[in-house]
C-alpha atoms as a PDB file:
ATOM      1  CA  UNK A   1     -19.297  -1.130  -8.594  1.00  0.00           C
ATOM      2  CA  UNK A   2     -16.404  -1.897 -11.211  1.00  0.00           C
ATOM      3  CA  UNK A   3     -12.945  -1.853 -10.354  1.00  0.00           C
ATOM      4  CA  UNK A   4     -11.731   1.204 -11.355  1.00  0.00           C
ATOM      5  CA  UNK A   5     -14.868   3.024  -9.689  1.00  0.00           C
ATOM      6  CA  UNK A   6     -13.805   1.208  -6.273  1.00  0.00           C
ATOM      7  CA  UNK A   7     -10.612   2.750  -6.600  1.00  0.00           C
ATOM      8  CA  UNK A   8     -11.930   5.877  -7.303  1.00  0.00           C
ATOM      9  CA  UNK A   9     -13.861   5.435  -4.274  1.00  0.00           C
ATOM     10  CA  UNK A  10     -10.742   5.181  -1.741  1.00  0.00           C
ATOM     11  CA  UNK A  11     -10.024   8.489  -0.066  1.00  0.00           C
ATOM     12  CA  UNK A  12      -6.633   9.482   0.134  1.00  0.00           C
ATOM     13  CA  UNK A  13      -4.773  12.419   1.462  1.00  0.00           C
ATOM     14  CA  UNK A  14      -4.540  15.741  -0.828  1.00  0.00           C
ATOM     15  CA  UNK A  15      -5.991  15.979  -4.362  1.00  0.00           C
ATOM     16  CA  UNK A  16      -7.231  13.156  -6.625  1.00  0.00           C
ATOM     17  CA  UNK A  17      -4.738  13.291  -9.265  1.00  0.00           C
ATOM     18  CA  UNK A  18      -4.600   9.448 -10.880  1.00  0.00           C
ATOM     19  CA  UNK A  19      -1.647   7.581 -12.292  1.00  0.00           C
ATOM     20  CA  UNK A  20      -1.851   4.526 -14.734  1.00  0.00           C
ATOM     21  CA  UNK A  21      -0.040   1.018 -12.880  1.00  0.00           C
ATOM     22  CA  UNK A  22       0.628  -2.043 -15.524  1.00  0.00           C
ATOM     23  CA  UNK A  23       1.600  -5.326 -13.095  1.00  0.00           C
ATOM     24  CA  UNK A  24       3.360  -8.344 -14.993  1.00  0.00           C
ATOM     25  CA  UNK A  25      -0.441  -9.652 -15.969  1.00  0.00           C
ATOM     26  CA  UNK A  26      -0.337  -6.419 -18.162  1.00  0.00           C
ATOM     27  CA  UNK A  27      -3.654  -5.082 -16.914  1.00  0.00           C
ATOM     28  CA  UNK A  28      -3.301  -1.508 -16.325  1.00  0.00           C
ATOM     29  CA  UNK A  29      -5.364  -0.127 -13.366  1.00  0.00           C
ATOM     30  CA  UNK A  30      -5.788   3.567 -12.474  1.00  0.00           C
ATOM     31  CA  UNK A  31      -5.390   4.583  -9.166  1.00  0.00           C
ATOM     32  CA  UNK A  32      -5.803   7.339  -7.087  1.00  0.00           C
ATOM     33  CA  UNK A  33      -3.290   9.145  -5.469  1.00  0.00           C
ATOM     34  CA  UNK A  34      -2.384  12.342  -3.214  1.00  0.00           C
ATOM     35  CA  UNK A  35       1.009  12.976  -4.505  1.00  0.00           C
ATOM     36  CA  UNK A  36       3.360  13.399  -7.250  1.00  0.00           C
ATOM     37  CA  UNK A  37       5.073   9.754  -7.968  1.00  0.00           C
ATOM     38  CA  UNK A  38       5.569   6.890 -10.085  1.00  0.00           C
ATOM     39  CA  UNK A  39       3.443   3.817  -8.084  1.00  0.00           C
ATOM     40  CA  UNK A  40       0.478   4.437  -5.890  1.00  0.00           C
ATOM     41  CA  UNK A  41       1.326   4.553  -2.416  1.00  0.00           C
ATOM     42  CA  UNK A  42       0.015   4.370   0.914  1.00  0.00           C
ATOM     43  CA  UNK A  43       0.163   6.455   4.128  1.00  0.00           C
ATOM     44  CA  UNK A  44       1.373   4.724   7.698  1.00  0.00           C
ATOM     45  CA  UNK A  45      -1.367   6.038  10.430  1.00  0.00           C
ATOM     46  CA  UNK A  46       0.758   4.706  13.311  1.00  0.00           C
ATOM     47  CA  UNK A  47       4.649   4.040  14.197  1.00  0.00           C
ATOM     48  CA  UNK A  48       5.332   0.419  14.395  1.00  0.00           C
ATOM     49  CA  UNK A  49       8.077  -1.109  15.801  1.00  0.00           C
ATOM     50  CA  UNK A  50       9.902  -3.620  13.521  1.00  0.00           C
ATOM     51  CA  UNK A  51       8.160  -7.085  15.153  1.00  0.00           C
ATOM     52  CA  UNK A  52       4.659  -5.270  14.351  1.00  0.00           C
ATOM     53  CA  UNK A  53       2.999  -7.334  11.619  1.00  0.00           C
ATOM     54  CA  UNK A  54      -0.414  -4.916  11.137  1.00  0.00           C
ATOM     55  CA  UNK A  55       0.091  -1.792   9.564  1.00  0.00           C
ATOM     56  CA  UNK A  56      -2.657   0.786   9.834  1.00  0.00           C
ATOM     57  CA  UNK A  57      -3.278   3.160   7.131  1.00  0.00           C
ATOM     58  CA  UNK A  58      -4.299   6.941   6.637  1.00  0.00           C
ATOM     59  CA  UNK A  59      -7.528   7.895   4.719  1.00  0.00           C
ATOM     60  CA  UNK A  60     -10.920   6.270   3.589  1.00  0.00           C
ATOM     61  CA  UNK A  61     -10.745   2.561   3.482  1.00  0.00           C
ATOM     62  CA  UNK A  62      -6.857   2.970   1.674  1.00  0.00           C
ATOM     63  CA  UNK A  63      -6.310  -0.727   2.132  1.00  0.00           C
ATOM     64  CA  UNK A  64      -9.345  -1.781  -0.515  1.00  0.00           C
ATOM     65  CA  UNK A  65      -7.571  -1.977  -3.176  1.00  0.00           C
ATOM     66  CA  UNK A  66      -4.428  -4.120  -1.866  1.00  0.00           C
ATOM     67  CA  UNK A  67      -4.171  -7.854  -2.366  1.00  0.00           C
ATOM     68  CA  UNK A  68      -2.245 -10.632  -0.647  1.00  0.00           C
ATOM     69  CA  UNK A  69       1.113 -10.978  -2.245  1.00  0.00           C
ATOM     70  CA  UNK A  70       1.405  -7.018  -3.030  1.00  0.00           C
ATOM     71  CA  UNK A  71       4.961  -5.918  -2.354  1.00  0.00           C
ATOM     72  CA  UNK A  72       5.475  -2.521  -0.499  1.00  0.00           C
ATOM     73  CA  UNK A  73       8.287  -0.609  -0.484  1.00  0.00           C
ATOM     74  CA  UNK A  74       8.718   1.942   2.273  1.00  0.00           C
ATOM     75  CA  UNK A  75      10.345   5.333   0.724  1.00  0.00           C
ATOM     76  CA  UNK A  76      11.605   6.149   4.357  1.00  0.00           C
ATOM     77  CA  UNK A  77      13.186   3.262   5.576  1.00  0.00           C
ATOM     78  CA  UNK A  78      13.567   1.400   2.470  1.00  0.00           C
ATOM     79  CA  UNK A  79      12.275  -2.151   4.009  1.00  0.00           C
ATOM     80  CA  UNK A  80       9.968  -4.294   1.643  1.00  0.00           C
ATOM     81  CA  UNK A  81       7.322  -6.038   3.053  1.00  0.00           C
ATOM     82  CA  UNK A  82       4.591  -8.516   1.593  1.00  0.00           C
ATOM     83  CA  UNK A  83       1.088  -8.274   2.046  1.00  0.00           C
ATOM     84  CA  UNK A  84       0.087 -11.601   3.739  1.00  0.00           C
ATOM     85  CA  UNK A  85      -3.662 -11.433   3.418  1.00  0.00           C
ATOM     86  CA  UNK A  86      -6.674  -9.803   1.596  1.00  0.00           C
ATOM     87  CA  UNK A  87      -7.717  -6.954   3.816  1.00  0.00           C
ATOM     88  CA  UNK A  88     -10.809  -6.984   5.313  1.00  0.00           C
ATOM     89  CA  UNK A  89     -13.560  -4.183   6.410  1.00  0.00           C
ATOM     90  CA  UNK A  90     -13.205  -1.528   7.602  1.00  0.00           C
ATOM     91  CA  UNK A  91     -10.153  -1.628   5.177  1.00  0.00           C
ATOM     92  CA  UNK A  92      -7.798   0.552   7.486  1.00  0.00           C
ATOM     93  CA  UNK A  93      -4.882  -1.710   8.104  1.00  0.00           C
ATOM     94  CA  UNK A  94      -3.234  -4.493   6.573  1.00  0.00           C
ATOM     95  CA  UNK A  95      -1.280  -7.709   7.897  1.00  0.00           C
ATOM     96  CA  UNK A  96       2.689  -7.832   6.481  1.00  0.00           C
ATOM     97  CA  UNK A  97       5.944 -10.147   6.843  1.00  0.00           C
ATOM     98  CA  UNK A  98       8.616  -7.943   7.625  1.00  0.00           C
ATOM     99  CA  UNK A  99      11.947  -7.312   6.529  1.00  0.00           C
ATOM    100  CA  UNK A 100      11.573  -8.878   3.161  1.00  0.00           C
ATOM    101  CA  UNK A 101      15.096  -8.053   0.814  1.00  0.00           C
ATOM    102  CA  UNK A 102      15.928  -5.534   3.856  1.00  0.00           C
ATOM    103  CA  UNK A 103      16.173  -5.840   7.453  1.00  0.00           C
ATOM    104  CA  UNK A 104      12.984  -4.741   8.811  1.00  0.00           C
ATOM    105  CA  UNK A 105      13.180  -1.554  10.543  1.00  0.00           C
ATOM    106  CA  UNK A 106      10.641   1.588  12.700  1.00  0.00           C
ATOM    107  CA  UNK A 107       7.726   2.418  10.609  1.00  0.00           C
ATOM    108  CA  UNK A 108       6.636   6.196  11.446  1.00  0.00           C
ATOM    109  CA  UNK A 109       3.282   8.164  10.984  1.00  0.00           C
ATOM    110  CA  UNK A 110       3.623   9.930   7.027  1.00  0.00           C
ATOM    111  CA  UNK A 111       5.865   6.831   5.924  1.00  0.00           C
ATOM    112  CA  UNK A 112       4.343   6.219   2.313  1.00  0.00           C
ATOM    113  CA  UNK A 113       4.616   2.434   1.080  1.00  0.00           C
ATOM    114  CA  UNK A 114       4.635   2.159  -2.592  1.00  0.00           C
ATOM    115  CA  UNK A 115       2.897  -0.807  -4.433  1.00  0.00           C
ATOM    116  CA  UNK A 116       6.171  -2.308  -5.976  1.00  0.00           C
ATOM    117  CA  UNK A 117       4.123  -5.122  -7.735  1.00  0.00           C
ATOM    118  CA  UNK A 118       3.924  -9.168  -6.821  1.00  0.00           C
ATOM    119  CA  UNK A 119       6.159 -11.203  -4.831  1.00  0.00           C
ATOM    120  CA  UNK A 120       6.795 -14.751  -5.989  1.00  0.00           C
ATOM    121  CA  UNK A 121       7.546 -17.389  -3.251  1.00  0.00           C
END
């Protein structure tokens, strides 16, 4: 399966509307998403406290298409966080460093993360 049809593949809450992403590399990569908005997002499945380092996700395998060094932003809380590793099967959860740019802070249930881009270190 290419790329794009593993992204079409991920199941994510409401409709399957698609919005284009271009990352620095200038590849431009459609992906999938339930909502109205600018960057793809994700969906929080569980509240975390801020020391909680694995996030778990909402929907059909949502974490397939991340990749360690993504940057999320959370549209709640406004704390960034870096993807630390390539997520693994089943693809439900992902492991972050907190607090990145922002003091980390409560992640609830419905928080969307948005795929800012890369993080440099």
């Amino acid at each position: 399966m290419n790329q794009i049809g593993a992204l079409m593949a991920i199941g994510f809450t409401g409709t399957n509307h698609y919005e284009r992403a271009t990352y620095r590399n200038e590849r431009s990569v459609m992906f999938p998403i339930g909502f109205s908005g600018l960057m793809p997002r994700v969906v929080v499945a569980e509240p975390r406290s801020p020391h909680d380092n694995t996030i778990m996700l909402q929907g059909d395998k949502p974490a397939q298409f991340l990749k360690k060094g993504y940057m999320l932003g959370n549209d709640n809380s406004f704390e960034t966080v870096y993807v630390v590793c390539d997520p693994v099967p089943p693809f439900d959860s992902i492991e972050v460093a907190r607090g990145k740019g922002s003091t980390a802070a409560s992640m609830f249930a419905g928080d969307t993360l948005a795929i800012l881009g890369q993080h440099q270190e």
